[in-house]
N, C-alpha and C. Protein backbone atom coordinates (compact mmCIF):
# COMPACT_ATOMS: atom_id res chain seq x y z
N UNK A 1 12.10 -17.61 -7.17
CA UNK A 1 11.90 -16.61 -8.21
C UNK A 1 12.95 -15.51 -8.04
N UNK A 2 12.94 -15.09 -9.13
CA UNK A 2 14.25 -13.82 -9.23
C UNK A 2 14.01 -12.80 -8.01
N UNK A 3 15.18 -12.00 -7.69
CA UNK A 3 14.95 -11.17 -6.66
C UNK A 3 14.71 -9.63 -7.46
N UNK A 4 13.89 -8.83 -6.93
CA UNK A 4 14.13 -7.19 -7.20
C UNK A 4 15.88 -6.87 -6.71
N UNK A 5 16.37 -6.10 -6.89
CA UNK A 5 17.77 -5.31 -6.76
C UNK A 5 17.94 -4.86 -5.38
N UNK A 6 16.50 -4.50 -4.87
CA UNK A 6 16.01 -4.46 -3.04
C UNK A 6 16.26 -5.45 -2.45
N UNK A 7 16.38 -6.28 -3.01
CA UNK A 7 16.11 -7.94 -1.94
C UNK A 7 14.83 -8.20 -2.03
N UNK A 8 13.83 -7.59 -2.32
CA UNK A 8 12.31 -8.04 -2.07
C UNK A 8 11.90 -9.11 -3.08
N UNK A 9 11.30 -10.30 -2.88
CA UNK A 9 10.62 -11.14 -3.71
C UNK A 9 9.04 -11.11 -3.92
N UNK A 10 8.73 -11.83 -4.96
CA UNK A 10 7.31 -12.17 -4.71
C UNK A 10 6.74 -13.14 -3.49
N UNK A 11 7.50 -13.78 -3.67
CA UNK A 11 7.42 -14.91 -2.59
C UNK A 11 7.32 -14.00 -1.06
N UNK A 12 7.95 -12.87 -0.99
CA UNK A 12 7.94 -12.32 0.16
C UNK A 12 6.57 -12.03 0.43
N UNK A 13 6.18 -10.83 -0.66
CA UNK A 13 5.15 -10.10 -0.55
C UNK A 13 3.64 -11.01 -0.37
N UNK A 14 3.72 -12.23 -1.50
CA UNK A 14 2.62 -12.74 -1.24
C UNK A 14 2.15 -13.60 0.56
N UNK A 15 3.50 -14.06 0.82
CA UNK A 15 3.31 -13.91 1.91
C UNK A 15 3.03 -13.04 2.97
N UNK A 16 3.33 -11.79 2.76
CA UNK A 16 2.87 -10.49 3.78
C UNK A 16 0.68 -10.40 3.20
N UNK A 17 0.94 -10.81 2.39
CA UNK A 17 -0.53 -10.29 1.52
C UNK A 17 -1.09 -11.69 2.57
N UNK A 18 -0.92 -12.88 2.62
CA UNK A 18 -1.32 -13.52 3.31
C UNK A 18 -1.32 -13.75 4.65
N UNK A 19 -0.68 -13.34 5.29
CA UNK A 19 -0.85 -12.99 6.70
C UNK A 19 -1.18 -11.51 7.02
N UNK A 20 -0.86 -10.66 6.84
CA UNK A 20 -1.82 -9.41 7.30
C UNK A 20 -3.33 -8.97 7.04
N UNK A 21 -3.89 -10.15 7.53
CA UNK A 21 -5.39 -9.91 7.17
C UNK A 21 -6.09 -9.37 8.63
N UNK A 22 -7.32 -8.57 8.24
CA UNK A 22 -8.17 -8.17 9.44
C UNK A 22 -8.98 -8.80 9.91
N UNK A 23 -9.73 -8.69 11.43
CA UNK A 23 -10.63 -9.53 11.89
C UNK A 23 -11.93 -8.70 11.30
N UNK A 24 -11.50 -7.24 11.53
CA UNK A 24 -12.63 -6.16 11.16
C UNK A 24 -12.07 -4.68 11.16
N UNK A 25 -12.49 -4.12 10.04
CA UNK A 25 -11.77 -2.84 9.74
C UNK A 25 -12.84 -1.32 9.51
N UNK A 26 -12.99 -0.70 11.02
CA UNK A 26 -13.84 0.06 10.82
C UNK A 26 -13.06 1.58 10.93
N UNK A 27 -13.99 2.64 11.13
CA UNK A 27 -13.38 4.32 11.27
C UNK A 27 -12.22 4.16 12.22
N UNK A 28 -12.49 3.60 13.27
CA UNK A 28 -11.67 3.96 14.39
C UNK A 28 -10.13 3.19 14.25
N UNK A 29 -10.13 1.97 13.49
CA UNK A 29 -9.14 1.15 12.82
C UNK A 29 -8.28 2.12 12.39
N UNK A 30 -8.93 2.96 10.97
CA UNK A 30 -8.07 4.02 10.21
C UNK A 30 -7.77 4.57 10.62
N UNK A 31 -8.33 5.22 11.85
CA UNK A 31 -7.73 6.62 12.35
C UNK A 31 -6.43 5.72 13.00
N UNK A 32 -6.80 4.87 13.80
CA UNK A 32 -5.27 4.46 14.77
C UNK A 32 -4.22 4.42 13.77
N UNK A 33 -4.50 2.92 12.31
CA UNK A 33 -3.60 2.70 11.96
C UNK A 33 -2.83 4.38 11.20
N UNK A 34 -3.74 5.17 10.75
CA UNK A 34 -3.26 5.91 10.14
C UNK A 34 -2.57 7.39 10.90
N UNK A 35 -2.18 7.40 12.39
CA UNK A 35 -2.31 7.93 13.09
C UNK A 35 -0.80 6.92 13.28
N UNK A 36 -0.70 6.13 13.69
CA UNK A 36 0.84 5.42 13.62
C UNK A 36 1.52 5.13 12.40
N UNK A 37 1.40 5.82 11.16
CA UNK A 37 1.76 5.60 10.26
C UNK A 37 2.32 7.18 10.32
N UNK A 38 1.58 8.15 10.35
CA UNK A 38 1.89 9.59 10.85
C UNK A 38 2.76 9.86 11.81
N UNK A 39 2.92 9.33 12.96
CA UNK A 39 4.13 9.21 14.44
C UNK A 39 5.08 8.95 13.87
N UNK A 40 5.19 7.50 12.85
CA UNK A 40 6.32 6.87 12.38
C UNK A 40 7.00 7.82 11.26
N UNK A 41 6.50 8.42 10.50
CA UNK A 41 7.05 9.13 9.47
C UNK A 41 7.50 10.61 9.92
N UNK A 42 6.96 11.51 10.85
CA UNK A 42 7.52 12.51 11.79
C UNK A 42 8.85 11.86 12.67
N UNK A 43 8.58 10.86 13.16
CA UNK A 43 10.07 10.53 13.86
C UNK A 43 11.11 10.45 12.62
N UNK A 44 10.48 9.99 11.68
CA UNK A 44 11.53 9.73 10.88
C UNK A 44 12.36 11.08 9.98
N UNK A 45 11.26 11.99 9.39
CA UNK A 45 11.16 13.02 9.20
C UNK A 45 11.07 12.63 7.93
N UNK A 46 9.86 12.12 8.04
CA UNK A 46 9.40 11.22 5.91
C UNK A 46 8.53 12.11 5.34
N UNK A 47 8.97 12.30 4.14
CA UNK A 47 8.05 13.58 2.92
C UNK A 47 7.14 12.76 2.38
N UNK A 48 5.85 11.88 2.92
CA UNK A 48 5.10 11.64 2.86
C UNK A 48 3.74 11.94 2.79
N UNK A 49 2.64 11.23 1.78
CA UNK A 49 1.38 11.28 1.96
C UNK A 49 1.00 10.29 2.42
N UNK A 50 -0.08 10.48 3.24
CA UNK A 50 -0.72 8.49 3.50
C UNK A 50 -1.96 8.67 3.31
N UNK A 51 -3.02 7.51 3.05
CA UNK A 51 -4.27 7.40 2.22
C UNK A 51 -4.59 6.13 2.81
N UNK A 52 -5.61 6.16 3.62
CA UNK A 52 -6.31 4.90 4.14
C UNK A 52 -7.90 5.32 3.60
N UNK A 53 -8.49 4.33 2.83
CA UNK A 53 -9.58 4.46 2.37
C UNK A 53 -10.29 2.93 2.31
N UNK A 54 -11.89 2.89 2.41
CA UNK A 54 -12.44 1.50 2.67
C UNK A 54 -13.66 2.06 1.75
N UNK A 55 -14.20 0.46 0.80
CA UNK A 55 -15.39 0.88 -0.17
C UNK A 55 -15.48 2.07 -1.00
N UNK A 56 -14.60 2.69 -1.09
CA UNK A 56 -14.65 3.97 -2.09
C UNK A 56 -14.41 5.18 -0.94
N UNK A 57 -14.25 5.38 -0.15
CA UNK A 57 -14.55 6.34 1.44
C UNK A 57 -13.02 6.34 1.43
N UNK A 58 -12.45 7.50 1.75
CA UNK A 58 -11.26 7.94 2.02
C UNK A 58 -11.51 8.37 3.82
N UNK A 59 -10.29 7.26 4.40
CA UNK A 59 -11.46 7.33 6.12
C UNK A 59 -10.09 8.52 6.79
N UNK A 60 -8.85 8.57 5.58
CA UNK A 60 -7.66 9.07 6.66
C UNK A 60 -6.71 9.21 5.43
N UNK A 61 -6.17 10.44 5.89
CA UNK A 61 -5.42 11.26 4.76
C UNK A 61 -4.56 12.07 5.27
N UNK A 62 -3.77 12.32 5.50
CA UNK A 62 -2.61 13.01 5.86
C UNK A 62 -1.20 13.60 4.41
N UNK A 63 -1.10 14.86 4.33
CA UNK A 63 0.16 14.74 3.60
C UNK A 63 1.31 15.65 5.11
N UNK A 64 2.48 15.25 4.94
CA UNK A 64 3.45 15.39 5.55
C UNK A 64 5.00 16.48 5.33
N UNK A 65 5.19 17.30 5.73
CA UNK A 65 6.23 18.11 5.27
C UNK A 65 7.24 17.64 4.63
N UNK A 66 7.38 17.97 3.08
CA UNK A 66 8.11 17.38 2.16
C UNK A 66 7.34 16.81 1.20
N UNK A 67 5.87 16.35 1.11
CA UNK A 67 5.04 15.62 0.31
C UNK A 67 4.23 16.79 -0.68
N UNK A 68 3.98 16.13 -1.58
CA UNK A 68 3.44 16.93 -2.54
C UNK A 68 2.00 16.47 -3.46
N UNK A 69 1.49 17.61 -3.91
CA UNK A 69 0.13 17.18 -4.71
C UNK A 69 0.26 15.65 -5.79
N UNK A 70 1.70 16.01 -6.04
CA UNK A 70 2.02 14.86 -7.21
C UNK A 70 1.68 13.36 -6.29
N UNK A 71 2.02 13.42 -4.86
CA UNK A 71 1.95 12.55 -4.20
C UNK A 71 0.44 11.69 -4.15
N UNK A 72 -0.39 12.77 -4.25
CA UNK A 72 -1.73 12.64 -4.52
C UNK A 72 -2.53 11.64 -5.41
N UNK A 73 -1.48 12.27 -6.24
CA UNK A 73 -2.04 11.66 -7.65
C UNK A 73 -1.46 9.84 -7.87
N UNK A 74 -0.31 10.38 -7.25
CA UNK A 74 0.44 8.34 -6.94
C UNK A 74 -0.44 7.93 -6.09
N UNK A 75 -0.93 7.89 -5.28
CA UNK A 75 -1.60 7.61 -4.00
C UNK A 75 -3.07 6.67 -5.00
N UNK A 76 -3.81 7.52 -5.83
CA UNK A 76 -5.05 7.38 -6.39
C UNK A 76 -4.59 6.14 -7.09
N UNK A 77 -3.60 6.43 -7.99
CA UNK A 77 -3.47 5.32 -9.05
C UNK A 77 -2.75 4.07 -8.25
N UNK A 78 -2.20 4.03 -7.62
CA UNK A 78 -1.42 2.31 -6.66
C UNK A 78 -3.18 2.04 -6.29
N UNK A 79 -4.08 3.01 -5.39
CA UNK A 79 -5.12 2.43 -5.24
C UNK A 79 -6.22 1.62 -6.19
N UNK A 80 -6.04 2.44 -7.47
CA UNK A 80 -6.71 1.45 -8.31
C UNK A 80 -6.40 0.27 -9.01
N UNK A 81 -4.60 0.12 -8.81
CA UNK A 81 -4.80 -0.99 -9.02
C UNK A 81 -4.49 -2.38 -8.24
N UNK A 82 -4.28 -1.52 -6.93
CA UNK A 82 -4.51 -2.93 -6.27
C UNK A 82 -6.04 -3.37 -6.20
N UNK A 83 -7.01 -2.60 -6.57
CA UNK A 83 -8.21 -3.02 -6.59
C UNK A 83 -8.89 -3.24 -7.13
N UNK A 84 -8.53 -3.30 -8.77
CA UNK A 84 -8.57 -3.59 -9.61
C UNK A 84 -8.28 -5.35 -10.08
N UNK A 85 -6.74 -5.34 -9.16
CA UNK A 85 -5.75 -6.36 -9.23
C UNK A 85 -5.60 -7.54 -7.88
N UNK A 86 -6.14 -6.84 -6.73
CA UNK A 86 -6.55 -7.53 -6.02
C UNK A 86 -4.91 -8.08 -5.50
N UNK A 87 -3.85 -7.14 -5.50
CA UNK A 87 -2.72 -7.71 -5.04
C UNK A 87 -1.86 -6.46 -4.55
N UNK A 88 -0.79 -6.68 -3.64
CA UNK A 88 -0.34 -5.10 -3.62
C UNK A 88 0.08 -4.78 -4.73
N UNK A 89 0.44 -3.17 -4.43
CA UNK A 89 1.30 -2.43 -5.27
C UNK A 89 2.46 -2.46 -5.83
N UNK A 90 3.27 -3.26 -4.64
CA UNK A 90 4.59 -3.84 -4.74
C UNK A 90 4.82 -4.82 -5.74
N UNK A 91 3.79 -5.95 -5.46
CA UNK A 91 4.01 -7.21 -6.19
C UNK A 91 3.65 -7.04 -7.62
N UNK A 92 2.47 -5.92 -7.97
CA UNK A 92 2.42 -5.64 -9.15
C UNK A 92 3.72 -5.41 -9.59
N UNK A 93 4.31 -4.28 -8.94
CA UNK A 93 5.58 -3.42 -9.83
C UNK A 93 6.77 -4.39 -10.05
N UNK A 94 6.55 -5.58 -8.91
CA UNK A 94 7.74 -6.14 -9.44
C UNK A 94 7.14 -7.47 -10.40
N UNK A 95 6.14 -7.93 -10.60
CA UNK A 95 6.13 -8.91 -11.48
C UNK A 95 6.55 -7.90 -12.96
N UNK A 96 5.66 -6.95 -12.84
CA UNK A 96 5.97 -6.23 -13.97
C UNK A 96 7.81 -5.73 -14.31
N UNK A 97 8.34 -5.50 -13.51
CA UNK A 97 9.88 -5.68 -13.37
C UNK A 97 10.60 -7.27 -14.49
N UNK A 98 9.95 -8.14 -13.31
CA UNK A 98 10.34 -8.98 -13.85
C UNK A 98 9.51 -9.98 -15.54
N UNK A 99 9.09 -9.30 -15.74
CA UNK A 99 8.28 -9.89 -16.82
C UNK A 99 8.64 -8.94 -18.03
N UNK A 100 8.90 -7.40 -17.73
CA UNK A 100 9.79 -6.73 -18.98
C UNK A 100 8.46 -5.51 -19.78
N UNK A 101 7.24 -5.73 -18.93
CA UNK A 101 6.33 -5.68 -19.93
C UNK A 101 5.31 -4.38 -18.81
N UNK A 102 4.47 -3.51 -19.28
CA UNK A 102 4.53 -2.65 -18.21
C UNK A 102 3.19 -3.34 -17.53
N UNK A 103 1.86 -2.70 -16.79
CA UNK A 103 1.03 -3.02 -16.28
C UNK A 103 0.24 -2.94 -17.44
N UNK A 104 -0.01 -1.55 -18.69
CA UNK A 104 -0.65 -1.18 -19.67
C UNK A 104 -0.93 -1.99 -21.00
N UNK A 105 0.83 -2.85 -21.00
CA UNK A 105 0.50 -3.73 -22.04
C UNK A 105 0.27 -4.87 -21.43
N UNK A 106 -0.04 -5.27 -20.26
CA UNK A 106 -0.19 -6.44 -19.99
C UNK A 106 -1.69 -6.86 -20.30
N UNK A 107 -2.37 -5.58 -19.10
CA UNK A 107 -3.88 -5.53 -18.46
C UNK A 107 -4.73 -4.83 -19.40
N UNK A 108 -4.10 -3.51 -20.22
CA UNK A 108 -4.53 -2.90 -20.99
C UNK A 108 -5.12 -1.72 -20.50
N UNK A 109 -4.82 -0.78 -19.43
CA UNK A 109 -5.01 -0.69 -18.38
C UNK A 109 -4.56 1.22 -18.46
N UNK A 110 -5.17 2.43 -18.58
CA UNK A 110 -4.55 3.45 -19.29
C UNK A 110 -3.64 3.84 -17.78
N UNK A 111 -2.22 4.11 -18.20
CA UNK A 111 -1.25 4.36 -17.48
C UNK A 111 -1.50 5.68 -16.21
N UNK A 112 -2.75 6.82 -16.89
CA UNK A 112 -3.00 7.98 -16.41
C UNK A 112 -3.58 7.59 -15.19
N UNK A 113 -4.43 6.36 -14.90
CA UNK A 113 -5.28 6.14 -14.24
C UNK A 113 -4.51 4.59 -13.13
N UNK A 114 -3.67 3.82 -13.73
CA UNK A 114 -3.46 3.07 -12.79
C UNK A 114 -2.00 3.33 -12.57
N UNK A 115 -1.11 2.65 -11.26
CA UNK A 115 0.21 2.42 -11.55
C UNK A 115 0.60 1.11 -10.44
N UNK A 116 1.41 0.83 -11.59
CA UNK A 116 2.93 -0.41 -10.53
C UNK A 116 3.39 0.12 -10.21
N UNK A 117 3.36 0.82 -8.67
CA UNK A 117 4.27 1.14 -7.84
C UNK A 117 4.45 0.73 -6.26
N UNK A 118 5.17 0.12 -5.36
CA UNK A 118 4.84 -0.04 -4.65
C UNK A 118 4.47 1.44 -3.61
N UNK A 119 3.91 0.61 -2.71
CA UNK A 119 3.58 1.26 -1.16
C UNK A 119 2.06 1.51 -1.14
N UNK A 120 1.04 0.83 -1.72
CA UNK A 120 -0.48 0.27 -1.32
C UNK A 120 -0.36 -0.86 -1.08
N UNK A 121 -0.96 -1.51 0.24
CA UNK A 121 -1.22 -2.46 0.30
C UNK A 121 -3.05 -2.75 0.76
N UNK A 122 -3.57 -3.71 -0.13
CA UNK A 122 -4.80 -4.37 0.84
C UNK A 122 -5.27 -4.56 1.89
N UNK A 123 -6.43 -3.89 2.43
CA UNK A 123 -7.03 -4.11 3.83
C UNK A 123 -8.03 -5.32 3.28
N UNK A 124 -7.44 -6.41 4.18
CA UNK A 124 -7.93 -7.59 3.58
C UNK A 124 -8.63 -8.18 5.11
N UNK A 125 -10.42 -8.03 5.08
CA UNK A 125 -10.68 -8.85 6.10
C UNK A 125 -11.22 -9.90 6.05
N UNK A 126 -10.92 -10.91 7.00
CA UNK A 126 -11.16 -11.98 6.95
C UNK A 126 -12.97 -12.37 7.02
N UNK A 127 -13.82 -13.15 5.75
CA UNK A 127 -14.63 -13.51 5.67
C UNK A 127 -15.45 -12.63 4.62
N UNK A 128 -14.52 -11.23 3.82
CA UNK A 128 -15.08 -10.29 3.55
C UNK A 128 -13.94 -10.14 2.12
N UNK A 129 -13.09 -10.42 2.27
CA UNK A 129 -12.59 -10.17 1.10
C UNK A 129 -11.51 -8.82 1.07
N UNK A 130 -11.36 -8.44 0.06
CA UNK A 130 -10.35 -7.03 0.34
C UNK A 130 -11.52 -5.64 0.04
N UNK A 131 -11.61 -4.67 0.99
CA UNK A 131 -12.40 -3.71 1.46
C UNK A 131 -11.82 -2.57 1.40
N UNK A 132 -10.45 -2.39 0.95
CA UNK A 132 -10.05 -1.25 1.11
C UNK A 132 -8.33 -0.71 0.73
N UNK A 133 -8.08 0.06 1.00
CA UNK A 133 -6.47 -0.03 1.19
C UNK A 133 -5.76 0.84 2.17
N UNK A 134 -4.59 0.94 2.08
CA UNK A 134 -3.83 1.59 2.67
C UNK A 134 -2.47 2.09 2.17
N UNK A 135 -1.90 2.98 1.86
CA UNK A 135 -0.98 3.61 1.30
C UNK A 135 -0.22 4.76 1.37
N UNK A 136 0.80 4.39 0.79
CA UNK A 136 1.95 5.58 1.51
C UNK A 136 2.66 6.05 -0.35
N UNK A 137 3.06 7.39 -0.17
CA UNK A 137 3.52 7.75 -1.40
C UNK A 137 4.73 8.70 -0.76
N UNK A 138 5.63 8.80 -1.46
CA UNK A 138 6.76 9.74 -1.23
C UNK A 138 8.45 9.13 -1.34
N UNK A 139 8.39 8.03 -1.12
CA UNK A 139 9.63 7.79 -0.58
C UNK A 139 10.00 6.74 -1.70
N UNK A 140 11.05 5.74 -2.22
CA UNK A 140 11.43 5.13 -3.33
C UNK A 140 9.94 3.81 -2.89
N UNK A 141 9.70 2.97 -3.77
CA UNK A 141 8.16 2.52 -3.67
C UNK A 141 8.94 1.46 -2.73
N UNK A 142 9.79 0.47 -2.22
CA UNK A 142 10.28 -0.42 -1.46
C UNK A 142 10.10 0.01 -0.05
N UNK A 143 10.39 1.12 -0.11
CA UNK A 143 10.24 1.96 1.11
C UNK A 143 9.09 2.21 1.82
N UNK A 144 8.52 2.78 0.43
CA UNK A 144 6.85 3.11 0.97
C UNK A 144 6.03 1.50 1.48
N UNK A 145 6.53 0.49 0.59
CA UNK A 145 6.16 -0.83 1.09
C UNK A 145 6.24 -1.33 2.19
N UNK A 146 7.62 -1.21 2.30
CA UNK A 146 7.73 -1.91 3.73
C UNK A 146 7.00 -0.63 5.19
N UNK A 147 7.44 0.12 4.57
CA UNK A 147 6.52 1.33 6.20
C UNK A 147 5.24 0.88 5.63
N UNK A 148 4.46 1.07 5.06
CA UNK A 148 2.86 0.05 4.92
C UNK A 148 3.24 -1.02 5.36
N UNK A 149 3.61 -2.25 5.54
CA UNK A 149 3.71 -3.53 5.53
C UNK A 149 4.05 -3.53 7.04
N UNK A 150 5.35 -2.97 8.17
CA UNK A 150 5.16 -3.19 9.08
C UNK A 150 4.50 -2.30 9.95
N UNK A 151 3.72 -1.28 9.80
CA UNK A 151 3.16 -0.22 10.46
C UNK A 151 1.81 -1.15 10.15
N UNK A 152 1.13 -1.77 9.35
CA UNK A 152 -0.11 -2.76 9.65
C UNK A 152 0.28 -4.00 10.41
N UNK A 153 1.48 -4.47 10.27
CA UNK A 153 2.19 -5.60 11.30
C UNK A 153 1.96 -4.93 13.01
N UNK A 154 2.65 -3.91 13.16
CA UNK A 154 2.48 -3.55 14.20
C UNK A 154 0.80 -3.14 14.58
N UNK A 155 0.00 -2.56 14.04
CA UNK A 155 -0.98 -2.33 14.52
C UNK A 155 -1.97 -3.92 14.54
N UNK A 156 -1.84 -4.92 13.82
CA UNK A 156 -2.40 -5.90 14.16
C UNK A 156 -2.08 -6.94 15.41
N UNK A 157 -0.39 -6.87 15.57
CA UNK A 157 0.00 -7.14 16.76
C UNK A 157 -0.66 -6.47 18.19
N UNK A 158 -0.87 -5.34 17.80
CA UNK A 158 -1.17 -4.23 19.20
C UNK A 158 -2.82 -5.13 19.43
N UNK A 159 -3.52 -5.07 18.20
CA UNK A 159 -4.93 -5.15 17.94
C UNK A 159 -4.78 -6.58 19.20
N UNK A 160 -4.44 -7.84 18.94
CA UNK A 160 -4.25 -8.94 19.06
C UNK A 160 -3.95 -9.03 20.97
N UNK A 161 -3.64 -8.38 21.37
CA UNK A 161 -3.28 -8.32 22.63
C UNK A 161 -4.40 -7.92 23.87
């Protein structure tokens, strides 16, 4: 399938969507993962918000020097529709990329309330389905993707040991 202008494919993402799944994702999960998502973006010196939330429960929230209320408001809408959509944020924005057509006229879907953007991804546990998310706002959405994508890589690796 066609590539985004990033290099990123679908083919990529659905594969990250399929292997980063949880055994079990409770308080203490969010705080870590969202607590190394925070380390990583201070070293970096990223104008970030991050948003880890499970069942409707916002478990971990951080905004970051440089991030803004607007950030807020991106944060809400990637969450509804990966959960809505049941896929990341990413893969939405780019099918929608590649298809020409937005999320609104596809799904029907009011623009105020959802968005294709990347950097939410699914807390997807295994035997349970998807429970939650995780998300980053601030930075171009490829960006925000991949720091979601390997900052849950790394914390499932750590988990695993």
């Amino acid at each position: 399938m066609a590539d985004d202008p990033t290099g990123i494919t679908l083919e990529q993402i659905a594969a990250e969507e399929a292997e980063l799944h949880f055994a079990l994702f409770d308080f203490d999960d969010a705080w870590r993962l969202g607590t190394m998502l925070v380390e990583t973006a201070r070293t970096r010196e990223l104008p970030i918000a991050i948003d880890i939330s499970r069942g409707g429960q916002q478990l971990f929230h951080a905004g970051l020097p440089g991030s803004a209320p607007d950030n807020d408001a991106w944060i809400a809408r990637k969450i509804a529709s990966v959960l809505r959509f049941g896929r990341s944020s990413m893969a939405l924005s780019l099918e929608r990329k590649l298809d020409g057509r937005t999320l609104a006229e596809v799904s029907f879907v009011d623009p105020q309330m959802f968005a294709a953007a990347g950097g939410c991804f699914p807390i997807h546990v295994d035997g349970a389905g998807i429970i939650g998310t995780v998300t980053v706002s601030g930075l171009p959405q490829v960006e925000d993707h991949r720091l979601v994508v390997a900052t849950i890589r790394a914390f499932l690796a750590s988990a695993a040991r």
